[in-house]
C-alpha atoms as a PDB file:
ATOM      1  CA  UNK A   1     102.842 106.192 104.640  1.00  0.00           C
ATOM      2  CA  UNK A   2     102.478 107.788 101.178  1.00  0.00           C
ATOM      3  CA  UNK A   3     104.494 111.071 100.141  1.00  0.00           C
ATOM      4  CA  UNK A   4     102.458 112.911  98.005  1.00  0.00           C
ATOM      5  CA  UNK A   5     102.439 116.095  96.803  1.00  0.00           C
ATOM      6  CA  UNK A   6      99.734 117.994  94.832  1.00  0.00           C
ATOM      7  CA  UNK A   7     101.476 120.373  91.932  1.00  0.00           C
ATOM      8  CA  UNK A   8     100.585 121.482  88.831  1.00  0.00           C
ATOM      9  CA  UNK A   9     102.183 122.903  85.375  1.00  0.00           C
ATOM     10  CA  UNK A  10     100.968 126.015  83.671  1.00  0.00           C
ATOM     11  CA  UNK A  11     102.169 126.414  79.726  1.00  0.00           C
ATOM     12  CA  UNK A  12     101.343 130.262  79.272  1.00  0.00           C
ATOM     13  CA  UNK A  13     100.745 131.001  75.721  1.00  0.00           C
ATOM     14  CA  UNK A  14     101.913 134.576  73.973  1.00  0.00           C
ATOM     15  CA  UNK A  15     101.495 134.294  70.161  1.00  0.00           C
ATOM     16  CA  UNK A  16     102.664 131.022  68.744  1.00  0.00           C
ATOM     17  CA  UNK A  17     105.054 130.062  71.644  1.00  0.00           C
ATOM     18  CA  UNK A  18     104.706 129.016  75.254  1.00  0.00           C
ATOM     19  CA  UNK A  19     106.748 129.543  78.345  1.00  0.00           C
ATOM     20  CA  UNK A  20     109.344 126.924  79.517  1.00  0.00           C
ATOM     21  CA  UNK A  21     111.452 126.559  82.163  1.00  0.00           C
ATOM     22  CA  UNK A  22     114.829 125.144  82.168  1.00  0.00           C
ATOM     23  CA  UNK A  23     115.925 123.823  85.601  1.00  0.00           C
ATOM     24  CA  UNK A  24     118.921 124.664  87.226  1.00  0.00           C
ATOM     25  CA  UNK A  25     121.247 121.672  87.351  1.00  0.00           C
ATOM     26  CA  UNK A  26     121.540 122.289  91.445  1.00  0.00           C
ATOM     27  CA  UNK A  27     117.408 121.494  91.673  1.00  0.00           C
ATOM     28  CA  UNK A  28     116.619 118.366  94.073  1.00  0.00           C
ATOM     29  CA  UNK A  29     114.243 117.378  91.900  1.00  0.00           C
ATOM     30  CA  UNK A  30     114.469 116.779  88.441  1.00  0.00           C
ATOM     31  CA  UNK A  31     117.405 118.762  87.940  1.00  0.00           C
ATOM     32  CA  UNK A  32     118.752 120.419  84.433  1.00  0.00           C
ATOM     33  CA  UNK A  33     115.061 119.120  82.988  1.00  0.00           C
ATOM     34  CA  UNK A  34     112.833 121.403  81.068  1.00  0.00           C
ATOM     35  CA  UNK A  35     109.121 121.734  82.168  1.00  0.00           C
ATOM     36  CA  UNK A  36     106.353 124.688  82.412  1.00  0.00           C
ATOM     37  CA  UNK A  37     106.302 127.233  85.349  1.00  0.00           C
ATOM     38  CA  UNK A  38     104.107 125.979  88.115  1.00  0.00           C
ATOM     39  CA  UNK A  39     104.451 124.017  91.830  1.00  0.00           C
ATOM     40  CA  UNK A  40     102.907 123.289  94.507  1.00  0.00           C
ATOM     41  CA  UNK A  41      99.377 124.032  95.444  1.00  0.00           C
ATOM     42  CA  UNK A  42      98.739 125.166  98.867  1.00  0.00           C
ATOM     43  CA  UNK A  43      96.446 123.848 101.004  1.00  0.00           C
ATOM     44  CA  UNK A  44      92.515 123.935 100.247  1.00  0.00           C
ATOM     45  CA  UNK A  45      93.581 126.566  97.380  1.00  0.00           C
ATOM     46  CA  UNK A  46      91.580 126.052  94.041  1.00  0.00           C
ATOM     47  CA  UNK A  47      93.621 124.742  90.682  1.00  0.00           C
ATOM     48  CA  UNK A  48      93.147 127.874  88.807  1.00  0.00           C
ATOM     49  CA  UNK A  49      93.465 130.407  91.720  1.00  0.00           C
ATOM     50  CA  UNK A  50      97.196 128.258  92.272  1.00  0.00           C
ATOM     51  CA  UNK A  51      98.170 128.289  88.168  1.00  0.00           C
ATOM     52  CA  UNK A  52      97.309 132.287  88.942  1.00  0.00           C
ATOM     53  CA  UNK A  53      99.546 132.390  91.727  1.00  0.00           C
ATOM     54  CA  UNK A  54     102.417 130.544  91.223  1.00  0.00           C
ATOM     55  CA  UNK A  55     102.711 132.025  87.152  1.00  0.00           C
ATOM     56  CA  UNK A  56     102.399 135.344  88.953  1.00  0.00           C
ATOM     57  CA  UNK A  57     104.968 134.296  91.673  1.00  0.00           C
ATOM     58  CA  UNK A  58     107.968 132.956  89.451  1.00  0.00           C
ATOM     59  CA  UNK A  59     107.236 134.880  86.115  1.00  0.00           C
ATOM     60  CA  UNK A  60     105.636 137.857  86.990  1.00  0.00           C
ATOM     61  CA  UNK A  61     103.144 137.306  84.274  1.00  0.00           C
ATOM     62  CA  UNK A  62      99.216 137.353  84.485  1.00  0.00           C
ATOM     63  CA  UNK A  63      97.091 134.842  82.952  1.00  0.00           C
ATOM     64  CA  UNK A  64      93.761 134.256  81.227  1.00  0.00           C
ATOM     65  CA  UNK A  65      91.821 131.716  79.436  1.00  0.00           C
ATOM     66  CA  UNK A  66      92.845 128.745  81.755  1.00  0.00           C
ATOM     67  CA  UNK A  67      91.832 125.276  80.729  1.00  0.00           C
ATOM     68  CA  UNK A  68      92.901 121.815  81.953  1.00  0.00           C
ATOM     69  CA  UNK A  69      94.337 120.088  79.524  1.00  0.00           C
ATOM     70  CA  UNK A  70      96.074 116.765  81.502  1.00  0.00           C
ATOM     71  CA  UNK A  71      95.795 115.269  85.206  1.00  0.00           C
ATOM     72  CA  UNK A  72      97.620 112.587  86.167  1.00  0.00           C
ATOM     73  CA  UNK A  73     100.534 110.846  89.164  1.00  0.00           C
ATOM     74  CA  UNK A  74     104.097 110.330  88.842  1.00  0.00           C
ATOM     75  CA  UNK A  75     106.263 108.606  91.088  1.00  0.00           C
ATOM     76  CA  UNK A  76     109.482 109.444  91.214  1.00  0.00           C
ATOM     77  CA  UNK A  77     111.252 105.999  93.003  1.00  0.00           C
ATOM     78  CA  UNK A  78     114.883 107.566  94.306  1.00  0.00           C
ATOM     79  CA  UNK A  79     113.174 109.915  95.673  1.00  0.00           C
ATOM     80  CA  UNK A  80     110.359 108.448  96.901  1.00  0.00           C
ATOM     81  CA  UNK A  81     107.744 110.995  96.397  1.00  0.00           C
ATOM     82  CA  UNK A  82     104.711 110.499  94.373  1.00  0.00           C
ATOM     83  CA  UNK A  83     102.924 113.910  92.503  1.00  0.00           C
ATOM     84  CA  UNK A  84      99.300 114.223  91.952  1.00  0.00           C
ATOM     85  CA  UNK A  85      99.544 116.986  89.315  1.00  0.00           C
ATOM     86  CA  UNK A  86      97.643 118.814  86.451  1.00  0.00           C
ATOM     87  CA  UNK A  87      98.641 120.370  83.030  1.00  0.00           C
ATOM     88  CA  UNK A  88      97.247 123.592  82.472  1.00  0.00           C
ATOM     89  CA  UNK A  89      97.463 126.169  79.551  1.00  0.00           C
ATOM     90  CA  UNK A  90      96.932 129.666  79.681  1.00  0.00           C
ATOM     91  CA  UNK A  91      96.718 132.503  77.790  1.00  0.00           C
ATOM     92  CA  UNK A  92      99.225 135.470  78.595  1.00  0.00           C
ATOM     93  CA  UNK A  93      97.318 138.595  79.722  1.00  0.00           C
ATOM     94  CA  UNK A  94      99.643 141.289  81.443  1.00  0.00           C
ATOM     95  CA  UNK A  95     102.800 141.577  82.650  1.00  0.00           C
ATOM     96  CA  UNK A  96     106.729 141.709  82.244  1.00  0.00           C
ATOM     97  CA  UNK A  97     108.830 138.026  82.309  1.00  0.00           C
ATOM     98  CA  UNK A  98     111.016 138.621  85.396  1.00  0.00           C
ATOM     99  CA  UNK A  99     114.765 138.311  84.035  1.00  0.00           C
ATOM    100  CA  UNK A 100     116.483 136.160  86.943  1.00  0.00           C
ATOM    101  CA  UNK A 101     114.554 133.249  89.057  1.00  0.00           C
ATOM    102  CA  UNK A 102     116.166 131.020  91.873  1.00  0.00           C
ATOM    103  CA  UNK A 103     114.454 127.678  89.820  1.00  0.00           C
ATOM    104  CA  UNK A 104     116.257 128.443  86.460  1.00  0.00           C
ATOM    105  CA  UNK A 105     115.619 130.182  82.848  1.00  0.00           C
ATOM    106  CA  UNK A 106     112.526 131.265  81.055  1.00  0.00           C
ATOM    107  CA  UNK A 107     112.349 130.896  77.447  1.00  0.00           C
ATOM    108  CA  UNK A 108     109.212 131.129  75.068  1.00  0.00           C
ATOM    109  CA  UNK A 109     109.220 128.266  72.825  1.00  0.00           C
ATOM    110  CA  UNK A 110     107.134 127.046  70.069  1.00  0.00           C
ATOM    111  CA  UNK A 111     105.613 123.333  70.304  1.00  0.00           C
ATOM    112  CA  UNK A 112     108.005 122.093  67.802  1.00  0.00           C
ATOM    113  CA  UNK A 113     110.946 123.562  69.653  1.00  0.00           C
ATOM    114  CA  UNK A 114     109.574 122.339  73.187  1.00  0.00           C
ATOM    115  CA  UNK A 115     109.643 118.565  71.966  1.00  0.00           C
ATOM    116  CA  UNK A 116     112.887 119.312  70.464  1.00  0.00           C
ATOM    117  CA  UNK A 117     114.534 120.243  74.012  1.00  0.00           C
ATOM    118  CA  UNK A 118     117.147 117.628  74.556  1.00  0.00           C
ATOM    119  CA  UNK A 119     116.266 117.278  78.754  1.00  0.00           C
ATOM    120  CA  UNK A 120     112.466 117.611  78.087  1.00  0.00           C
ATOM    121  CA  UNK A 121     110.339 116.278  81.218  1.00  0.00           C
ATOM    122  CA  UNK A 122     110.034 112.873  80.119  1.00  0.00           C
ATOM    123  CA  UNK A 123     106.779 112.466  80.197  1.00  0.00           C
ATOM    124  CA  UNK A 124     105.974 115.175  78.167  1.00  0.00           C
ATOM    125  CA  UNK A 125     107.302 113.906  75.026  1.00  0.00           C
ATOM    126  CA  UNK A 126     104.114 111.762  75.124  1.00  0.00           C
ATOM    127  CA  UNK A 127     101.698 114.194  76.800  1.00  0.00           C
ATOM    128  CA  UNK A 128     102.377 117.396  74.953  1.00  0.00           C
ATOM    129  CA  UNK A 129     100.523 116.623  71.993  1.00  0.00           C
ATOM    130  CA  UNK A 130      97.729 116.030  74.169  1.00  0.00           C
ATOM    131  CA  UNK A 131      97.819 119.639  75.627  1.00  0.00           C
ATOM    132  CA  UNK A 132      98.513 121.362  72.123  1.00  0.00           C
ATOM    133  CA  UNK A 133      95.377 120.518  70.869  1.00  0.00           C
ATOM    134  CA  UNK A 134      92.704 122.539  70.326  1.00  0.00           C
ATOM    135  CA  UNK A 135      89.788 120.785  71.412  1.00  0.00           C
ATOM    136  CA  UNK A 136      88.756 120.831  75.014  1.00  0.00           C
ATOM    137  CA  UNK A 137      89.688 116.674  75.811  1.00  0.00           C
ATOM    138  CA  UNK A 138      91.489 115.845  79.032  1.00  0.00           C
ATOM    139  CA  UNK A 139      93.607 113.009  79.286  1.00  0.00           C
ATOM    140  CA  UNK A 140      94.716 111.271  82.563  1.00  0.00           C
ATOM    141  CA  UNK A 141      97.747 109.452  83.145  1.00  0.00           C
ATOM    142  CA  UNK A 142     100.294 107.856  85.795  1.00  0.00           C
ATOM    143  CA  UNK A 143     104.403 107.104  85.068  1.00  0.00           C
ATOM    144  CA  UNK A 144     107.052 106.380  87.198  1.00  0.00           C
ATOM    145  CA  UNK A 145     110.354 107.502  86.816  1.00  0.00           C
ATOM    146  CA  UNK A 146     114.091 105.093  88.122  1.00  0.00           C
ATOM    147  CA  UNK A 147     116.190 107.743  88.732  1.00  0.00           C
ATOM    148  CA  UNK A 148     115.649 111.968  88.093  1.00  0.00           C
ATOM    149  CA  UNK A 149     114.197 112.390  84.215  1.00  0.00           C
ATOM    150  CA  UNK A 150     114.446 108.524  83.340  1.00  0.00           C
ATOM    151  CA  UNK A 151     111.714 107.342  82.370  1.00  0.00           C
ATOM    152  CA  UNK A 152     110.472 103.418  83.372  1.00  0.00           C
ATOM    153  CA  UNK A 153     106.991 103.353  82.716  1.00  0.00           C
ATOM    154  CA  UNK A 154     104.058 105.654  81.418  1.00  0.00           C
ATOM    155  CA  UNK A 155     100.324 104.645  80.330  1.00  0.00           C
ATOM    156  CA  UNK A 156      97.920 106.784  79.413  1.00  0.00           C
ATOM    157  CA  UNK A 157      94.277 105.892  80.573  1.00  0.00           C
ATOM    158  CA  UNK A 158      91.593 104.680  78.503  1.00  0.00           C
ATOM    159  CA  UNK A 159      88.330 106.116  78.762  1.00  0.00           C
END
């Protein structure tokens, strides 16, 4: 029987920088890692309507301007739990960044800082460029992780 879960990252922009989270080392699941605010989508609840909710849920920020910039699976193998997931950005339209929250730290971060994180989610070394650009592309693809952030494989589909 497959474990899947269906989650999704949201990179909220303000000005030049987006909003990361940085994952506190206690997590289950990749653990110490930074990665965008987002989770798990509920069931029959549309992709937007979730990046709206969960932003709103663990930021306390309202968003605008949602497009979907990456889809894609990732297995994570000691875990045994495969994600069905898309990348999302957003524009910031209202609200106050809550100060504390149970998953870790906020921090707004330009692109070039983001890839410079030293525990970046793996995959988004590769992906990130991807949702930075301007244009409205999608790209689609699958990696598996051995063991928390380590990376063993990652392919990004052709069209």
């Amino acid at each position: 029987m497959r474990n899947i879960a269906v989650t999704l990252e949201c990179f909220v922009k303000k000005g030049n920088k987006y909003l990361m989270l940085h994952r506190h080392p206690n997590k289950r699941i990749m653990p110490d890692v930074w990665m965008a605010p987002g989770g798990h989508r509920e069931f029959n609840e549309g992709l937007f309507a979730c990046a709206r909710r969960e932003v709103l849920e663990e930021t306390g920020l309202k968003i605008k301007n949602l497009r979907i910039k990456a889809t894609g699976c990732a297995y994570l193998s000691d875990l045994n739990q495969e994600f069905y997931f898309h990348f999302i950005v957003a524009d910031y339209a209202a609200g106050e960044l809550k100060p504390k929250v149970d998953d870790g730290e906020f921090v707004w971060l330009t692109p070039k800082q983001i890839l410079a994180q030293k525990n970046l989610l793996a995959e988004l070394k590769t992906i990130l460029p991807y949702v930075f650009l301007k244009k409205q592309s999608v790209v689609s693809f699958r990696a598996v992780y051995k063991k928390g952030n380590e990376l063993k494989e990652l392919e990004i589909e052709k069209i």
